[in-house]
Protein backbone atom coordinates (compact mmCIF):
# COMPACT_ATOMS: atom_id res chain seq x y z
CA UNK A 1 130.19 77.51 160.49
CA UNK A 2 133.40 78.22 158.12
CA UNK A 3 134.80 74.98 156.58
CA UNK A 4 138.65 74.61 156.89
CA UNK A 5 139.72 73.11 153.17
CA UNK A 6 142.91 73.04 154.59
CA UNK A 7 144.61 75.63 152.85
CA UNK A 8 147.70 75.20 155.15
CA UNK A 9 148.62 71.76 154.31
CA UNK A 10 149.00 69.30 151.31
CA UNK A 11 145.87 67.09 150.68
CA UNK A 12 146.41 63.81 148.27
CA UNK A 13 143.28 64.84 146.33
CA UNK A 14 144.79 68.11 145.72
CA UNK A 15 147.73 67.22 144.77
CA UNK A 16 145.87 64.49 142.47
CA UNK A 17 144.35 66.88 140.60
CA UNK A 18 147.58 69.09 140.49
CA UNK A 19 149.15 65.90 138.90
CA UNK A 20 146.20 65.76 136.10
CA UNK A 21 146.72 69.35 135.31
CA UNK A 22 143.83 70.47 137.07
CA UNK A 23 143.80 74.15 139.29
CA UNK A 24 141.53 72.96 142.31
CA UNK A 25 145.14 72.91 144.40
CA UNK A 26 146.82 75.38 146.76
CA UNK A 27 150.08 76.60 146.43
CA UNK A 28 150.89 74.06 149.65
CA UNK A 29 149.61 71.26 147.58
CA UNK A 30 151.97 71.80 144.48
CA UNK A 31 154.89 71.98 146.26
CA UNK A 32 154.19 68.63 147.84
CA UNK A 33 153.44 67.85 144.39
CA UNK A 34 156.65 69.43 142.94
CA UNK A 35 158.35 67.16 145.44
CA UNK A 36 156.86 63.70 144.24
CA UNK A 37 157.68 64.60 140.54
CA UNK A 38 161.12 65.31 141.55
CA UNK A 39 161.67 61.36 142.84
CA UNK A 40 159.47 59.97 141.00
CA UNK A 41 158.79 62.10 137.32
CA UNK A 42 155.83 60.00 136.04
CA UNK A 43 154.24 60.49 138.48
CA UNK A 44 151.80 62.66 136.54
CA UNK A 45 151.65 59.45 133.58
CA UNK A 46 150.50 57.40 136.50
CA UNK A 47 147.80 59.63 137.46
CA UNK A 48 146.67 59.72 133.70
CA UNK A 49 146.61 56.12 133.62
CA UNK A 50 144.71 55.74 136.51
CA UNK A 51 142.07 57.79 135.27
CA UNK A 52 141.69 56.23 131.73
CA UNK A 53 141.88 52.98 133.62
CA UNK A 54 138.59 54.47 135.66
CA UNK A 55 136.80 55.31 132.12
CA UNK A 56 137.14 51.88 130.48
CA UNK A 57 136.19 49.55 133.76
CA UNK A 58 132.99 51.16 134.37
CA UNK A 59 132.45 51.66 130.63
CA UNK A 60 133.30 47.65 130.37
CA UNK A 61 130.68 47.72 133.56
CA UNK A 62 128.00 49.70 132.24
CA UNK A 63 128.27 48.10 128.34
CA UNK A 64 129.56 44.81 128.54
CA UNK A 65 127.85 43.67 132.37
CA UNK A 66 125.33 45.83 132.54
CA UNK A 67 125.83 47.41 135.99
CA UNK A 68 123.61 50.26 136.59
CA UNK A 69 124.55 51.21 140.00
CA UNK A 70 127.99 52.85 141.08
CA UNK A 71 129.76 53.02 144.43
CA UNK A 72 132.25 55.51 144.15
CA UNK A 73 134.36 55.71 147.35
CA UNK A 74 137.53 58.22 147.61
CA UNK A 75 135.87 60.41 144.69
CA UNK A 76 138.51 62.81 144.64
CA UNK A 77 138.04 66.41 142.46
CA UNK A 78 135.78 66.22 140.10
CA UNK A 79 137.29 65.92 136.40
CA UNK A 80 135.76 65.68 133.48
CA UNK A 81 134.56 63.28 132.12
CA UNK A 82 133.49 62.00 135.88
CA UNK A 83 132.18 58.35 136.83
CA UNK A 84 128.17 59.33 136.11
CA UNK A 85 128.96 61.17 132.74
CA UNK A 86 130.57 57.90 131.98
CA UNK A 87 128.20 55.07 132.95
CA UNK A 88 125.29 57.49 131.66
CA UNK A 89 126.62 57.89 128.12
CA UNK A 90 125.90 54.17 127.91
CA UNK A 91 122.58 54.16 129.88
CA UNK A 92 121.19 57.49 130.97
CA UNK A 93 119.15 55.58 134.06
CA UNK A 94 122.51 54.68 135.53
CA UNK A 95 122.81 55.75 139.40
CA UNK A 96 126.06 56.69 141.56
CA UNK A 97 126.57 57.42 144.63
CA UNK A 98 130.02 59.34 145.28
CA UNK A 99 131.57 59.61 148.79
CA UNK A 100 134.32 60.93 149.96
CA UNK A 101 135.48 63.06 153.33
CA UNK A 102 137.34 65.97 151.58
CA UNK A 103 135.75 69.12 152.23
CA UNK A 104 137.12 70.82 149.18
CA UNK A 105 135.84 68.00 147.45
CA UNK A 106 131.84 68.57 149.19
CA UNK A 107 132.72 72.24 147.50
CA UNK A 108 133.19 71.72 144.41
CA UNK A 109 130.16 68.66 144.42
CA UNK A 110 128.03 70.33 142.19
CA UNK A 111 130.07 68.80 139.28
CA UNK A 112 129.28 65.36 140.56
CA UNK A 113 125.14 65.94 141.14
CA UNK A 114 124.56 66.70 136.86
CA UNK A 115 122.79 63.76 136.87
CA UNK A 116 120.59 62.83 133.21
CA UNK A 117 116.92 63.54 134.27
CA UNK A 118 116.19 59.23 134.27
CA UNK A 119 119.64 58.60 136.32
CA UNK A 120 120.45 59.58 139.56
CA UNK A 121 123.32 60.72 141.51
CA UNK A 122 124.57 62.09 144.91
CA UNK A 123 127.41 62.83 147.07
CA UNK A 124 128.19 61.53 150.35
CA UNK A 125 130.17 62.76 153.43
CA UNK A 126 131.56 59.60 155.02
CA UNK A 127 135.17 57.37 155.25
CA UNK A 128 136.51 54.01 153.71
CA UNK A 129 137.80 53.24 157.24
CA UNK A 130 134.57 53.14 158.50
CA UNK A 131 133.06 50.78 156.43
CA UNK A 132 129.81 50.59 158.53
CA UNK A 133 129.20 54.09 158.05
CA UNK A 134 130.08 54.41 154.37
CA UNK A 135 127.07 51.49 154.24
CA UNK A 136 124.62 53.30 156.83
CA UNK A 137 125.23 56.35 154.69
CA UNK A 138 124.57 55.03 151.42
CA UNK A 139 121.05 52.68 152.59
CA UNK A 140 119.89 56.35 154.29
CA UNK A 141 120.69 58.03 151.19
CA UNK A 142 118.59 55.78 148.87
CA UNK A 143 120.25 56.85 145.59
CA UNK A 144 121.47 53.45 144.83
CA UNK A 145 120.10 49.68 146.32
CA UNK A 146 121.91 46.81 147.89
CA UNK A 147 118.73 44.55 146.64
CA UNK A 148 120.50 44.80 142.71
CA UNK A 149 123.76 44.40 141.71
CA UNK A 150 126.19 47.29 142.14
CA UNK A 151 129.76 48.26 141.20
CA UNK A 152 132.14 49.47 144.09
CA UNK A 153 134.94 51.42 142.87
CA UNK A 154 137.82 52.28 144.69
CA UNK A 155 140.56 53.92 142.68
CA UNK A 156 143.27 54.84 143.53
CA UNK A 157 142.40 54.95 147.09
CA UNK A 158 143.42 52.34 148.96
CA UNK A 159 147.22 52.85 149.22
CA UNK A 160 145.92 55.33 151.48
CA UNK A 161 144.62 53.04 153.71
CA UNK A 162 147.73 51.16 155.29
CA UNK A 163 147.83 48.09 156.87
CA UNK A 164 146.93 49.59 160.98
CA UNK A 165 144.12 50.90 159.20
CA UNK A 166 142.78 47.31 158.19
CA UNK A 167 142.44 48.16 154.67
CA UNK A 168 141.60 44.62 153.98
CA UNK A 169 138.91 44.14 156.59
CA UNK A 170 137.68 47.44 154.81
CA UNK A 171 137.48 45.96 151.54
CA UNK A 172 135.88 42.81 153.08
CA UNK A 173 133.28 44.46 154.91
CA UNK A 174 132.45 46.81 151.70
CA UNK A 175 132.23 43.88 149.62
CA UNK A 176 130.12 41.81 152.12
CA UNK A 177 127.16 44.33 152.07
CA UNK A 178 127.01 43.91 147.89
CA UNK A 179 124.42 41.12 146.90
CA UNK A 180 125.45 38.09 144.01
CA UNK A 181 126.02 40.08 140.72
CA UNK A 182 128.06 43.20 142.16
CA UNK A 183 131.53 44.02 141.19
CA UNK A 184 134.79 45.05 142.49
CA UNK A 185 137.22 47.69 140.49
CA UNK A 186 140.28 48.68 142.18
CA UNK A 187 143.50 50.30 141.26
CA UNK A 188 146.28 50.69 143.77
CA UNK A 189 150.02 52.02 143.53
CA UNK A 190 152.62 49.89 143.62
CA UNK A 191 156.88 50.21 144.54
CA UNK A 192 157.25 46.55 142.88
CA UNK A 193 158.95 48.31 139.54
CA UNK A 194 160.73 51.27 141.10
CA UNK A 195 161.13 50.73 144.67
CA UNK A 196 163.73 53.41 146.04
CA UNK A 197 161.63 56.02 144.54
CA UNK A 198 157.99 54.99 145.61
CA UNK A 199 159.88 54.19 149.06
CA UNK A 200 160.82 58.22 149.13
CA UNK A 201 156.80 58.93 147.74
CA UNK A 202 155.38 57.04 150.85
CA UNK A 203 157.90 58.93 153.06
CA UNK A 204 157.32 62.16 151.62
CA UNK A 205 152.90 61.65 151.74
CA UNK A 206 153.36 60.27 155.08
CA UNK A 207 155.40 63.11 156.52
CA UNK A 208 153.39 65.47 155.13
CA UNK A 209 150.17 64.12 157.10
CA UNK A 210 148.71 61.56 154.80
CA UNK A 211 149.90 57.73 155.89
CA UNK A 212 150.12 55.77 152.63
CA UNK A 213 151.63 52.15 151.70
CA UNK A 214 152.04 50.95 148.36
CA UNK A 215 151.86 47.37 147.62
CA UNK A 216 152.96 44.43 146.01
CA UNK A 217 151.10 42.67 143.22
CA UNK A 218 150.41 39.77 146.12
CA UNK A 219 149.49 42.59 148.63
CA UNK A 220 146.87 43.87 146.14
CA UNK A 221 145.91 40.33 144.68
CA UNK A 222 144.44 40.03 148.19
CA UNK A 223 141.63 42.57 148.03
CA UNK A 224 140.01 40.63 145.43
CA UNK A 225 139.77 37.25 148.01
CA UNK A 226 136.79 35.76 147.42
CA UNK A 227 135.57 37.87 143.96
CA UNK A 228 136.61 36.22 140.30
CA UNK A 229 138.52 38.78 138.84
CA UNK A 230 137.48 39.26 134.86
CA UNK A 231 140.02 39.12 131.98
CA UNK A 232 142.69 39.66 131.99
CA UNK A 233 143.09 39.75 135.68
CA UNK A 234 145.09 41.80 138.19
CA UNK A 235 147.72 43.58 135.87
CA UNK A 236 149.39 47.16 135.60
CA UNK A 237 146.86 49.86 135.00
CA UNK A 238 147.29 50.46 131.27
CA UNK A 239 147.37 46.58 130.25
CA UNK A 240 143.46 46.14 131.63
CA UNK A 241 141.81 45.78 128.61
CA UNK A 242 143.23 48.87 126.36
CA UNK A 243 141.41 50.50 123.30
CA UNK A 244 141.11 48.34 120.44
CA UNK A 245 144.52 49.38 118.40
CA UNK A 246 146.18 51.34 120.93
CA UNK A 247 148.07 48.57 122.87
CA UNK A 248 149.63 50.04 126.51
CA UNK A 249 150.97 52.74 124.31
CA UNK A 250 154.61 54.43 125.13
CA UNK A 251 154.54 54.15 128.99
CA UNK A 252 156.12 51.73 131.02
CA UNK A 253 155.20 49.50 133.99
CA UNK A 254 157.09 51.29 135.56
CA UNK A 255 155.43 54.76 134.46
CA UNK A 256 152.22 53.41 135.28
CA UNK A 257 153.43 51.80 138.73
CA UNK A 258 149.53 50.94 139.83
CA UNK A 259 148.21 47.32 139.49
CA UNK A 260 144.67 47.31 138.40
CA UNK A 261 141.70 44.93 138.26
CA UNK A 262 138.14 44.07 138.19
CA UNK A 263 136.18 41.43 140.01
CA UNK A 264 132.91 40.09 140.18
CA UNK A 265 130.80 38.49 143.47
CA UNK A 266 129.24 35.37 142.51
């Protein structure tokens, strides 16, 4: 059976890695691209952020809290460094389990299964909307456990889950199957600093076949019901908990335009 990677039309993971500079993206994808940079021109900063952001959480979560299981849902291309080279640079018995429903991204998997010979990792075909089957999928897969703590990432991901979609009955349901211990980190565009332009973004994504809804810092507060979020709290991406020295360096909120955060289940 021949896999359609969807050569014909723009994919948000594509055009992700397009914004990082990467070259796993069709010509289709870059002009979508080309399009978002024209209304919004940080749009590549953002994406930059977002992915240092990813580094130092599950750095903080592999270091400082000692998580050695990862959840990684909405994976995305793999870049290096990815989440496993990460978490195993601290501890080389650390375990993640990646899913995501992009077939280019199943292609290019390999990247995401060099596990360290103690750790562990796989790759998983399933979606965030269906939060039972992301679960079913991961307890059949054994890589990681539910019986220790684990970290569920979702990066951003989310905005691309709008409201009809039940995004936060996702979340809730995710975070429901994670025992007492297991953390939350989450990063999720936002239109609250520039909101003509992210208005056009979500118009442009959407009409191009990929519904997305960015949200307010109260919209995105709400994911984290329940969870205690760690210092220093729900803030834009490059203010959670920067280098030592380097402060939030020379972009701007708006730049950045993605709230992020990480929680804890007690």
């Amino acid at each position: 059976m021949v896999t359609d990677l969807g050569q014909d039309r723009p994919h948000s993971a594509r055009m992700y890695d397009y914004y990082l500079g990467g070259k796993t993206n069709y010509a289709v994808d870059r002009d979508a691209a080309e399009a978002v940079i024209r209304r919004f021109p940080s749009i590549p900063t953002a994406a930059r952020i977002n992915r240092a952001f990813m580094h130092r959480s599950v750095h903080f979560l592999a270091a400082e809290r000692g998580i050695r299981q990862f959840l990684d849902i909405g994976t995305g291309i793999p870049t290096t460094p990815n989440l496993h080279e990460v978490v195993q640079a601290v501890d080389p018995r650390s375990k993640v389990a990646y899913v995501d429903t992009d077939p280019i991204v199943l292609a290019y998997a390999d990247s995401l299964l060099t596990s360290s010979p103690e750790g562990e990792t796989s790759y998983l075909e399933a979606s965030v909307t269906n939060p039972g089957a992301v679960i079913e999928a991961v307890r059949e897969d054994g890589c990681i456990s539910f019986d220790e703590p684990v970290a569920l990432t979702l990066h951003a991901l989310l905005h691309f889950v709008p409201d009809e979609q039940h995004a936060y009955e996702v979340v809730g349901r995710l975070v429901d199957a994670l025992p007492p211990g297991s953390y939350l980190s989450l990063s999720h565009c936002t239109g609250d600093f520039a909101p003509e332009a992210w208005q056009a973004i979500v118009d442009l994504y959407t009409q191009k076949g990929t519904p997305t809804q960015v949200r307010s810092h109260a919209e995105v507060l709400r994911f984290f019901d329940r969870l205690d979020l760690v210092d220093p709290g729900l803030v834009v991406a490059h203010r959670w908990q920067p280098a030592p020295g380097s402060g939030p360096g020379l972009a701007t909120d708006t730049d950045a335009s993605l709230y992020a955060g990480v929680a804890v289940k007690k």
